[in-house]
C-alpha atoms as a PDB file:
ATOM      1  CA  UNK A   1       6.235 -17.448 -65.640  1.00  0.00           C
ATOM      2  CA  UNK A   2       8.732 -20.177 -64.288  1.00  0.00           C
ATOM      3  CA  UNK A   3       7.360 -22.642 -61.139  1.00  0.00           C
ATOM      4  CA  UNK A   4       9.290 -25.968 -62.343  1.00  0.00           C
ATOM      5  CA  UNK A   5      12.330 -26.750 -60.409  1.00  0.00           C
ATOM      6  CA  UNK A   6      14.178 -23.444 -60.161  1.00  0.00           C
ATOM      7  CA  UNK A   7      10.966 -22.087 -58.401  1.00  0.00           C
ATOM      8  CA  UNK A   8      11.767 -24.992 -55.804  1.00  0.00           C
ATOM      9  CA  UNK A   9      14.892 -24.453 -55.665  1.00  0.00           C
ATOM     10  CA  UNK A  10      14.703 -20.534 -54.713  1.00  0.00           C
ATOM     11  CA  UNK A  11      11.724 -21.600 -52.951  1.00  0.00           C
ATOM     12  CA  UNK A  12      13.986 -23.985 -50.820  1.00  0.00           C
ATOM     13  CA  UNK A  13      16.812 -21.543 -50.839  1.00  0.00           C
ATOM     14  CA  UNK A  14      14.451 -18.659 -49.704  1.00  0.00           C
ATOM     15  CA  UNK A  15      12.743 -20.209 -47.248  1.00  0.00           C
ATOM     16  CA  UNK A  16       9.953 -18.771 -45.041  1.00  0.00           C
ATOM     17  CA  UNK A  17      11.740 -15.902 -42.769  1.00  0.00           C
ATOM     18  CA  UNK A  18       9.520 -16.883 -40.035  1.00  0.00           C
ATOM     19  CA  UNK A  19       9.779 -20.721 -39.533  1.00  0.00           C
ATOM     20  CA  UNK A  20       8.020 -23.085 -41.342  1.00  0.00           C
ATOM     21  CA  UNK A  21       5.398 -24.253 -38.493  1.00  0.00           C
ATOM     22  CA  UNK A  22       3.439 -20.800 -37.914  1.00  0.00           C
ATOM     23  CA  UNK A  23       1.178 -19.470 -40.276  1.00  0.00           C
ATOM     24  CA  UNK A  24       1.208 -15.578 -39.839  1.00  0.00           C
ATOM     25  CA  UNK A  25      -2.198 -16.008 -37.906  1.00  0.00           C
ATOM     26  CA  UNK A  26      -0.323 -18.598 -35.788  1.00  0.00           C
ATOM     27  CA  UNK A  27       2.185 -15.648 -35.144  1.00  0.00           C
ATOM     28  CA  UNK A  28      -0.625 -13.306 -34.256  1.00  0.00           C
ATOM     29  CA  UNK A  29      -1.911 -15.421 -31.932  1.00  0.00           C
ATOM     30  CA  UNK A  30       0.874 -16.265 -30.202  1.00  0.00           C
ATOM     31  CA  UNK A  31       2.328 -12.683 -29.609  1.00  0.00           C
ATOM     32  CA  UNK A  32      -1.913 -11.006 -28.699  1.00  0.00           C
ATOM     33  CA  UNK A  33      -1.722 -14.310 -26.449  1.00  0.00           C
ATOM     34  CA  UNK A  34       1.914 -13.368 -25.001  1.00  0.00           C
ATOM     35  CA  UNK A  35       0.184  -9.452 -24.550  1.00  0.00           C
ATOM     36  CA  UNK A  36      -2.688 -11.093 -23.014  1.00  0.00           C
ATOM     37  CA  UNK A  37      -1.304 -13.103 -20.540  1.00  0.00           C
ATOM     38  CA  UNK A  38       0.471 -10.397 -19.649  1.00  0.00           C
ATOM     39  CA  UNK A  39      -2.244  -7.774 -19.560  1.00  0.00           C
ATOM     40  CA  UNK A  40      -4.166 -10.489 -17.050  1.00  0.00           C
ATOM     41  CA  UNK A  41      -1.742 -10.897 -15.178  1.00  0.00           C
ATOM     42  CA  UNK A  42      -0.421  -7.188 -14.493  1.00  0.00           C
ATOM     43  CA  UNK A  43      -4.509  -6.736 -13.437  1.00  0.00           C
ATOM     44  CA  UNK A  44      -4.451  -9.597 -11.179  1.00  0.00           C
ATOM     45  CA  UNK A  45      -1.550  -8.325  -9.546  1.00  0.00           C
ATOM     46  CA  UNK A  46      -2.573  -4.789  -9.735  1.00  0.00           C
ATOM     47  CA  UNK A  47      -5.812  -5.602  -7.863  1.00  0.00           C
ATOM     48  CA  UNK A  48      -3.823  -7.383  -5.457  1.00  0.00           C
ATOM     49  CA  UNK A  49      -2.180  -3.814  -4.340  1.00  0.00           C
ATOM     50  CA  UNK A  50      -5.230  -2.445  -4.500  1.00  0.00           C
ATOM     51  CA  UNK A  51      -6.702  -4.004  -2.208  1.00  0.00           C
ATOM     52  CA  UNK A  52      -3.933  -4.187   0.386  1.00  0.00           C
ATOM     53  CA  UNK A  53      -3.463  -0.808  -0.295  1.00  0.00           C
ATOM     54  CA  UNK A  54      -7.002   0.739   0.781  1.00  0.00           C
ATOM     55  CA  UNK A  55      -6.877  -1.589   4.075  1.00  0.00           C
ATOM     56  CA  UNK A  56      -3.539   0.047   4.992  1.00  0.00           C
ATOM     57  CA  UNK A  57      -5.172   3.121   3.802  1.00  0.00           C
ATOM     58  CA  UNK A  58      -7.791   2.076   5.731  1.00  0.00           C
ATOM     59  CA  UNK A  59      -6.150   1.364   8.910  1.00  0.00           C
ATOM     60  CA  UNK A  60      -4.222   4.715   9.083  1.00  0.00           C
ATOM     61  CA  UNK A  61      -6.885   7.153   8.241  1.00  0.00           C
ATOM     62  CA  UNK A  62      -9.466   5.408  10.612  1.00  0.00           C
ATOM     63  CA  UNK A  63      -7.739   3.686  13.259  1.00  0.00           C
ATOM     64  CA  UNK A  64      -3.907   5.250  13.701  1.00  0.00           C
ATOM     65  CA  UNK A  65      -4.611   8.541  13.262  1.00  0.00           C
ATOM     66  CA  UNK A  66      -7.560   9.376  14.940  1.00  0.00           C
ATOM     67  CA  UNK A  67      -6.443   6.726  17.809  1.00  0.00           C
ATOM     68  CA  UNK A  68      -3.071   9.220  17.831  1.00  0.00           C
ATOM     69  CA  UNK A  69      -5.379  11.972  18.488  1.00  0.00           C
ATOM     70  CA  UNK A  70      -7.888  10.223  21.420  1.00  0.00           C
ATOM     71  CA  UNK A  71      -3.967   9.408  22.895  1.00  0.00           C
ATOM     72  CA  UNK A  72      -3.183  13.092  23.240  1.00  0.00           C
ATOM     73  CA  UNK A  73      -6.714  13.746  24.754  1.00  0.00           C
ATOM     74  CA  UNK A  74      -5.698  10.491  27.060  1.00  0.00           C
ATOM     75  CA  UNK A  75      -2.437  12.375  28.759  1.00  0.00           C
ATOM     76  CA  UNK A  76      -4.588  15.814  28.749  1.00  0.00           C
ATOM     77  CA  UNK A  77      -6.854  14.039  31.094  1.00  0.00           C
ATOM     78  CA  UNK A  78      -4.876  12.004  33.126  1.00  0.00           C
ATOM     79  CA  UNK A  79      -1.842  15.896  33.635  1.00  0.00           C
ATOM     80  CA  UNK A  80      -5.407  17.431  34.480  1.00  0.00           C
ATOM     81  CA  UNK A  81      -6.127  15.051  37.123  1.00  0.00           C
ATOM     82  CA  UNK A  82      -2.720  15.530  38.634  1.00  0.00           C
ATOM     83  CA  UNK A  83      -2.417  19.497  38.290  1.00  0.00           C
ATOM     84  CA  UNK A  84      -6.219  19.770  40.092  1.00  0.00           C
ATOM     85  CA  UNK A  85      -5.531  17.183  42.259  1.00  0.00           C
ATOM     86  CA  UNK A  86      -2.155  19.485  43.695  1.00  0.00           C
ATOM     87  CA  UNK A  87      -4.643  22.631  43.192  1.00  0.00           C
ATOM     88  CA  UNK A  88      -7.263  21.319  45.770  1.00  0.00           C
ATOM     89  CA  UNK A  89      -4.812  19.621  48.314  1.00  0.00           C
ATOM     90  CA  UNK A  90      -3.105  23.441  48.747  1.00  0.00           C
ATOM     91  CA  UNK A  91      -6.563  25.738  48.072  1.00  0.00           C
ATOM     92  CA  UNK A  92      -8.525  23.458  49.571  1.00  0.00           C
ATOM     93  CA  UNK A  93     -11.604  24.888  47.191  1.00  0.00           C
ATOM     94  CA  UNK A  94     -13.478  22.310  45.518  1.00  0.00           C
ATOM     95  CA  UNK A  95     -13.974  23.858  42.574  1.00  0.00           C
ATOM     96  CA  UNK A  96     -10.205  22.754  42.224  1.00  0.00           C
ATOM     97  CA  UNK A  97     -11.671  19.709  41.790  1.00  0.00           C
ATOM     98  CA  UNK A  98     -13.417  20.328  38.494  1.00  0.00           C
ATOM     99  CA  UNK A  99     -10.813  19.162  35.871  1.00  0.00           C
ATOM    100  CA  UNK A 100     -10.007  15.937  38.075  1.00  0.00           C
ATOM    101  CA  UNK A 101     -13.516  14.598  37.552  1.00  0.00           C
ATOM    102  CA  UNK A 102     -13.683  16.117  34.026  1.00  0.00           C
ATOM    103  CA  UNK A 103     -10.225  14.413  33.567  1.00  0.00           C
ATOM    104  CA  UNK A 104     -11.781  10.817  34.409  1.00  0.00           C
ATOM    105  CA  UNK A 105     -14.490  10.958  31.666  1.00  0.00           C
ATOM    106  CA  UNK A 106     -12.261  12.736  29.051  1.00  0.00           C
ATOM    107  CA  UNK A 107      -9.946   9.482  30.131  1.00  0.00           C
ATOM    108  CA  UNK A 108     -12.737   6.732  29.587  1.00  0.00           C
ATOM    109  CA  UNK A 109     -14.200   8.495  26.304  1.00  0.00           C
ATOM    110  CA  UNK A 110     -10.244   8.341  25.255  1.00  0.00           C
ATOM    111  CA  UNK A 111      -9.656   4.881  26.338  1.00  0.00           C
ATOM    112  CA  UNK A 112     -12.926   3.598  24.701  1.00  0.00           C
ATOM    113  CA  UNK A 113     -12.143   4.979  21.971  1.00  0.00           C
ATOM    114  CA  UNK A 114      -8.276   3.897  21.336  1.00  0.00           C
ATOM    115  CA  UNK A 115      -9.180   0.265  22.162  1.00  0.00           C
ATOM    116  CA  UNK A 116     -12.515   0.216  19.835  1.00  0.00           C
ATOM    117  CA  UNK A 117      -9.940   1.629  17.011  1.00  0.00           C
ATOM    118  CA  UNK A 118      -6.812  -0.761  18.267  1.00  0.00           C
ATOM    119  CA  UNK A 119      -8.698  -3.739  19.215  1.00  0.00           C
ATOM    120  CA  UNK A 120      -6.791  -5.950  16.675  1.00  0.00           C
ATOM    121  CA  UNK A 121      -3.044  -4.544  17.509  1.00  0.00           C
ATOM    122  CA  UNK A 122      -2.074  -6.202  20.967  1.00  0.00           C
ATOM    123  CA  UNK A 123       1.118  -4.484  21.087  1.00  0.00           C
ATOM    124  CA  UNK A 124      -0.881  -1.142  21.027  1.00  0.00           C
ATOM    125  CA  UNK A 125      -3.796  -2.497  23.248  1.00  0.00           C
ATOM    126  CA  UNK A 126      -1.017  -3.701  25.965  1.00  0.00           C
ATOM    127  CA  UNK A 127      -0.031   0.244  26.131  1.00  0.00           C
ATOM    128  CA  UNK A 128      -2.942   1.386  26.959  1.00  0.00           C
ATOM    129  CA  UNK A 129      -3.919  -1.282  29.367  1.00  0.00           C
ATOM    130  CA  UNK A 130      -0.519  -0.440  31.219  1.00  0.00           C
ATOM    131  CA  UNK A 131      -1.746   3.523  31.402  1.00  0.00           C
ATOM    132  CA  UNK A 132      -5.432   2.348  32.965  1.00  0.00           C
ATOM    133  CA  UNK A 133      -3.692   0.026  35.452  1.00  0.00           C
ATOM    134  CA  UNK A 134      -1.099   2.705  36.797  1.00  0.00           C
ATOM    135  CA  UNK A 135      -3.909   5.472  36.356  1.00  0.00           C
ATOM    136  CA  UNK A 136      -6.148   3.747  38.577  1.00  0.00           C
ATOM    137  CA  UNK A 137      -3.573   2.528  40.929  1.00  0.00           C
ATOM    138  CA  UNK A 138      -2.307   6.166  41.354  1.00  0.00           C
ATOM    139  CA  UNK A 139      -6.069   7.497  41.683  1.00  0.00           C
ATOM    140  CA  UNK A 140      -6.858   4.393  44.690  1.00  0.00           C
ATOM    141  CA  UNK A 141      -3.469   4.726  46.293  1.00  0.00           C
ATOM    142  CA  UNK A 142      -2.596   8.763  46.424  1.00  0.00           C
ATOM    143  CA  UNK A 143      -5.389  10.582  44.546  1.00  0.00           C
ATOM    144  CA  UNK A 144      -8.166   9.348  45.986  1.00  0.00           C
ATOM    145  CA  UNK A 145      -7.013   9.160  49.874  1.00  0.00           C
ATOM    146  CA  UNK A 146      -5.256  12.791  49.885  1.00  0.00           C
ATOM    147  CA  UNK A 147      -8.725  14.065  48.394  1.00  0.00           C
ATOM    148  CA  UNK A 148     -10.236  12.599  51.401  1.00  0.00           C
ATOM    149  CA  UNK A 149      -7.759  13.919  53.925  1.00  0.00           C
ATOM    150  CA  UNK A 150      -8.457  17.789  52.522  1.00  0.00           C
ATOM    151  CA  UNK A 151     -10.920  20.028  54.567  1.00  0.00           C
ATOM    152  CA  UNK A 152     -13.057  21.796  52.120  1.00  0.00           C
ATOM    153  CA  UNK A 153     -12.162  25.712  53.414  1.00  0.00           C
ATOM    154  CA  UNK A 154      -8.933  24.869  54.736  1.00  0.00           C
ATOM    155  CA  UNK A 155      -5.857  25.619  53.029  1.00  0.00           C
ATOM    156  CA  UNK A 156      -3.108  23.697  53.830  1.00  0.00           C
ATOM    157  CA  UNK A 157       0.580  22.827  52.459  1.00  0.00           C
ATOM    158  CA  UNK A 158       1.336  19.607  50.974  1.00  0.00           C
ATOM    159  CA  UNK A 159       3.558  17.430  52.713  1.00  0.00           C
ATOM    160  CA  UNK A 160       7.222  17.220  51.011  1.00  0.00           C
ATOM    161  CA  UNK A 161       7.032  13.698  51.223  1.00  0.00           C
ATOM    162  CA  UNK A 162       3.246  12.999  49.933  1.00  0.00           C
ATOM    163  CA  UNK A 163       4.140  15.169  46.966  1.00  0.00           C
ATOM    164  CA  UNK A 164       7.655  13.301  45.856  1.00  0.00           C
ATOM    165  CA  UNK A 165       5.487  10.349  46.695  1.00  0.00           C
ATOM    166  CA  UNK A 166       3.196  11.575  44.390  1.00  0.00           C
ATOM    167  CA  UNK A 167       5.245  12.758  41.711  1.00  0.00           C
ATOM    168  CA  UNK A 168       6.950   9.625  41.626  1.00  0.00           C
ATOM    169  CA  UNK A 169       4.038   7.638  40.954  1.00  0.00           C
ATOM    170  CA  UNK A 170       2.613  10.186  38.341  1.00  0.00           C
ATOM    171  CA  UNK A 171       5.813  10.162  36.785  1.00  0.00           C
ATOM    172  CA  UNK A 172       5.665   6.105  35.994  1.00  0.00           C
ATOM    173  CA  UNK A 173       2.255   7.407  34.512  1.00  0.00           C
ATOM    174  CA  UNK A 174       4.258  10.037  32.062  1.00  0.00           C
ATOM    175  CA  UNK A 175       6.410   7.175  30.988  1.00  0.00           C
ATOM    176  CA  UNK A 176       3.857   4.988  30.033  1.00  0.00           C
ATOM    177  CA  UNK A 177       1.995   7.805  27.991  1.00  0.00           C
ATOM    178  CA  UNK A 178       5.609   8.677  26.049  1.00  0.00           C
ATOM    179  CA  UNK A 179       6.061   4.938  24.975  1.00  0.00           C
ATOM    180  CA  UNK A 180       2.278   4.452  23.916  1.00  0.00           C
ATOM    181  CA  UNK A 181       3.134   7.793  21.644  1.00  0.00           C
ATOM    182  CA  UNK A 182       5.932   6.250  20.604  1.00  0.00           C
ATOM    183  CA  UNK A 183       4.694   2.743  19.583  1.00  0.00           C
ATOM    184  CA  UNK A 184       1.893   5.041  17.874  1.00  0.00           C
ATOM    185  CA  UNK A 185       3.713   6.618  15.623  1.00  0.00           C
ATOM    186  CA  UNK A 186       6.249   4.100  14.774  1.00  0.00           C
ATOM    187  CA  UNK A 187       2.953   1.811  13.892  1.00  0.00           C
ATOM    188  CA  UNK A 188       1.831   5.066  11.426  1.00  0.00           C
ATOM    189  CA  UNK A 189       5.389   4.928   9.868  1.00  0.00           C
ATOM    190  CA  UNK A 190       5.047   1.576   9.568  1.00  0.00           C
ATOM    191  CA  UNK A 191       1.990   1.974   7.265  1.00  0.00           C
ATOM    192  CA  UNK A 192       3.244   4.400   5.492  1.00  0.00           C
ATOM    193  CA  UNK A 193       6.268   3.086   4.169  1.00  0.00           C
ATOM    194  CA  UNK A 194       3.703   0.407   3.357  1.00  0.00           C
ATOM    195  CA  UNK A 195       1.626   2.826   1.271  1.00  0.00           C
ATOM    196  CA  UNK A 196       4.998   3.894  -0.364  1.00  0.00           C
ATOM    197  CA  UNK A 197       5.942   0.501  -1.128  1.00  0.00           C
ATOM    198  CA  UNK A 198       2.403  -0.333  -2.438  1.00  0.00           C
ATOM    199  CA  UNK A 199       2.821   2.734  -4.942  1.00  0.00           C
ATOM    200  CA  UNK A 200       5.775   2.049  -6.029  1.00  0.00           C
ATOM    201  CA  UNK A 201       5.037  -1.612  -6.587  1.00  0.00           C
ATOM    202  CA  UNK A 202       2.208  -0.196  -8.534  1.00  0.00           C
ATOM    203  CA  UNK A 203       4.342   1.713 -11.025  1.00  0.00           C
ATOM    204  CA  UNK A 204       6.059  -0.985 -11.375  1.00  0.00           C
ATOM    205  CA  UNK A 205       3.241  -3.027 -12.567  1.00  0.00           C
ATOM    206  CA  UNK A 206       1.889  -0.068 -15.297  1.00  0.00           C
ATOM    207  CA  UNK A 207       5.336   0.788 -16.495  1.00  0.00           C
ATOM    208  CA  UNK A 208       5.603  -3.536 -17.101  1.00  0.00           C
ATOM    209  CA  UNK A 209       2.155  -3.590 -18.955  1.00  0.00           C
ATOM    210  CA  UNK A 210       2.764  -0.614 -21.014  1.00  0.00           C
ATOM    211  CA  UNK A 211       6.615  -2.001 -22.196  1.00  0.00           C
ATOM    212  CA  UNK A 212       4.698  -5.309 -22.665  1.00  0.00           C
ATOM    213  CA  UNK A 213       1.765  -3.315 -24.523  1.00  0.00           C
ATOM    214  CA  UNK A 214       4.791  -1.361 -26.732  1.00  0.00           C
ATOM    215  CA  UNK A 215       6.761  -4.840 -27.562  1.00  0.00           C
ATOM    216  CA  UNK A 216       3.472  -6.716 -28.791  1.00  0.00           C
ATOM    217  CA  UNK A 217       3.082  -3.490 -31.166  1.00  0.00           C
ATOM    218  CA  UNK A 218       6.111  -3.464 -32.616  1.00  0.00           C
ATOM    219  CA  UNK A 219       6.312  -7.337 -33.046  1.00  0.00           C
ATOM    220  CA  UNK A 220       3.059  -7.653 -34.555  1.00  0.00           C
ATOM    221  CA  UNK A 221       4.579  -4.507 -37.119  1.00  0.00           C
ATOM    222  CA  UNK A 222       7.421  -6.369 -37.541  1.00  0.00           C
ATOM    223  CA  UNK A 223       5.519  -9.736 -38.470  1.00  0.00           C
ATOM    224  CA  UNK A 224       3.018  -7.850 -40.741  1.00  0.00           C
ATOM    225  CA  UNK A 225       6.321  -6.257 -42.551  1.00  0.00           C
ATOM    226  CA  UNK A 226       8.052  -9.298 -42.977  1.00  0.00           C
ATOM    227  CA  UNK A 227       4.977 -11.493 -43.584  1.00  0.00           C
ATOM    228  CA  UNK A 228       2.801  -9.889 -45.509  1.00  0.00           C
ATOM    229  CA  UNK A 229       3.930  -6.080 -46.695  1.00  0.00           C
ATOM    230  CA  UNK A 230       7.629  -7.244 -47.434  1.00  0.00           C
ATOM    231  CA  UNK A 231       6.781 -10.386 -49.624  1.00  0.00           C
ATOM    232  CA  UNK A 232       3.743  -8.592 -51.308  1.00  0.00           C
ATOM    233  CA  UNK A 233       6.197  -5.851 -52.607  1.00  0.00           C
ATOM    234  CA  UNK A 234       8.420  -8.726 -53.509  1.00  0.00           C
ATOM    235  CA  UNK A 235       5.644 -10.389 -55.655  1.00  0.00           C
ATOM    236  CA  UNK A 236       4.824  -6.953 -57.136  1.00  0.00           C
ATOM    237  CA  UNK A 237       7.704  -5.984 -57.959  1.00  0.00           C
ATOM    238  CA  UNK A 238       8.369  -9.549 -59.916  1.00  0.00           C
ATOM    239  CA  UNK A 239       4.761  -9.157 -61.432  1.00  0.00           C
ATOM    240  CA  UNK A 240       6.368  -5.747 -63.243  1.00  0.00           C
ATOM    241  CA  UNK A 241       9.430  -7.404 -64.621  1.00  0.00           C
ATOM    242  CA  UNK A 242       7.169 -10.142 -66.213  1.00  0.00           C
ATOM    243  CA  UNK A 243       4.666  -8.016 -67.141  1.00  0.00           C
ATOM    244  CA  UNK A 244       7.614  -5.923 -68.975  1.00  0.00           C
ATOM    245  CA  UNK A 245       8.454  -9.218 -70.704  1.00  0.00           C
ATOM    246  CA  UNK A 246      11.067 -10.822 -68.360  1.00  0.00           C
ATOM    247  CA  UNK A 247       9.392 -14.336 -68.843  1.00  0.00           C
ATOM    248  CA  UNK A 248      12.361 -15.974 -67.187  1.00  0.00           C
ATOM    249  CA  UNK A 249      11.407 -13.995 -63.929  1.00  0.00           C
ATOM    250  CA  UNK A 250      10.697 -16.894 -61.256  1.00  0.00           C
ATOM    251  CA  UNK A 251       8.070 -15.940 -58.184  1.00  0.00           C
ATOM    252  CA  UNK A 252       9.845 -16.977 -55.043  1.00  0.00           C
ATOM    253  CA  UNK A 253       7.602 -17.798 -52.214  1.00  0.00           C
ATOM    254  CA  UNK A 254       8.590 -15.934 -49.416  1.00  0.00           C
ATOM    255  CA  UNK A 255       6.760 -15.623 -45.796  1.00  0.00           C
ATOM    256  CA  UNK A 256       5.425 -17.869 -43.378  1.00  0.00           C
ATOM    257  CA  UNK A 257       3.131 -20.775 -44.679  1.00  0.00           C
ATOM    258  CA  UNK A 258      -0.292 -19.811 -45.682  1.00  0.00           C
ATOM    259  CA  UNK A 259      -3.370 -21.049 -44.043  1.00  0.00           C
ATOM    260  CA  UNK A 260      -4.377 -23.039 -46.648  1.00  0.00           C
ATOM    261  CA  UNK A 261      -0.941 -25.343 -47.315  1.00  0.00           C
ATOM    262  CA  UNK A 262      -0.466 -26.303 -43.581  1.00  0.00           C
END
């Protein structure tokens, strides 16, 4: 078995396949480090959307939505007020008066309960302070004084004027109540596109740590083939050919250094 000078020379010739600075633990380490790093950072970033993702989750399953529904029981109310208030003026019955008083706590329950659920969104807050103000205007400056001008008993038709004066006022109110739906949902579409985005972001993130997961396999199969299996065949098959009496066969040294010759 031949390691003079033409042993160098293939060895020289054939040199490692791998470069000649990394042992094949070096490469190990270097490509489970590259899978790591990765790994950590796809779960740093995956918490990250986690946790924005249940407070948008959050915010739209217990503050839009059920502030959506105390806004519907808000214009209830305040068309219940108005329809008994018209009912009274002409029956002059007071049991007319019923849903308007019903109407006013149904209102404050609503109200108390939109602004606990909204107190951090000012654009939704302003809506709703816009419906009290006009609510309680219309209540001081029509409701209330045609309620006082009724006689209980005494039905009576309402003056054309104090009803388009009415209307007109109640219809400011309606306007108000359509753009504080309106800013309500477009808030909830708002966070749901969010949520979308936050998913998809997501898959993003597992589809990157699973392609990093598959390239760190197949490099580290592809450094154990070329490292280790590859120049182990190699060596085997030149151990044969001297063992069959080919004493002129040379053992190349193939692969990365070893540990031990750094």
């Amino acid at each position: 078995m031949s390691t003079g000078p033409t042993g160098q020379a293939n060895t020289a010739r054939h040199g490692p396949q791998l470069g000649s600075r990394l042992t094949v633990g070096g490469w190990q380490t270097v490509v489970l480090s590259v899978v790591g790093m990765a790994v950590l950072t796809g779960a740093a970033i995956g918490a990250m959307l986690l946790t924005h993702t249940d407070a948008v989750t959050r915010e739209l399953t217990d503050d839009l939505l059920p502030a959506r529904v105390s806004a519907y029981r808000l214009q209830g109310a305040l068309s219940d007020q108005e329809t008994s208030l018209r009912g009274y003026v002409i029956a002059a019955d007071p049991q007319f008066l019923e849903p308007y008083v019903d109407g006013q706590r149904v209102e404050r329950q609503a109200t108390a309960d939109i602004t606990a659920r909204l107190a951090d969104r000012a654009d939704l807050i302003a809506d709703l302070t816009a419906i009290q103000r006009a609510a309680a205007k219309w209540r001081s400056d029509y409701a209330q004084p045609l309620i006082s001008s009724v006689v209980p008993g005494a039905p009576n038709v309402m003056n054309t004027y104090i009803a388009d004066r009415g209307k007109a006022e109640f219809d400011h109110i309606r306007v108000l109540l359509d753009t504080q739906t309106a800013d309500l949902e477009a808030a909830q579409t708002v966070a749901v596109k969010e949520l979308d985005a936050m998913r998809s972001w997501r898959d993003r993130v597992l589809i990157a740590m699973l392609a990093v997961f598959a390239a760190g396999a197949i490099l580290l199969a592809l450094l154990m083939r070329r490292a280790v299996t590859r120049p182990l065949a190699l060596l085997a098959a030149s151990c044969r050919r001297i063992a069959a009496g080919n004493f002129a066969e040379s053992i190349i040294v193939r692969g990365p250094r070893s540990e031990e010759h750094t």
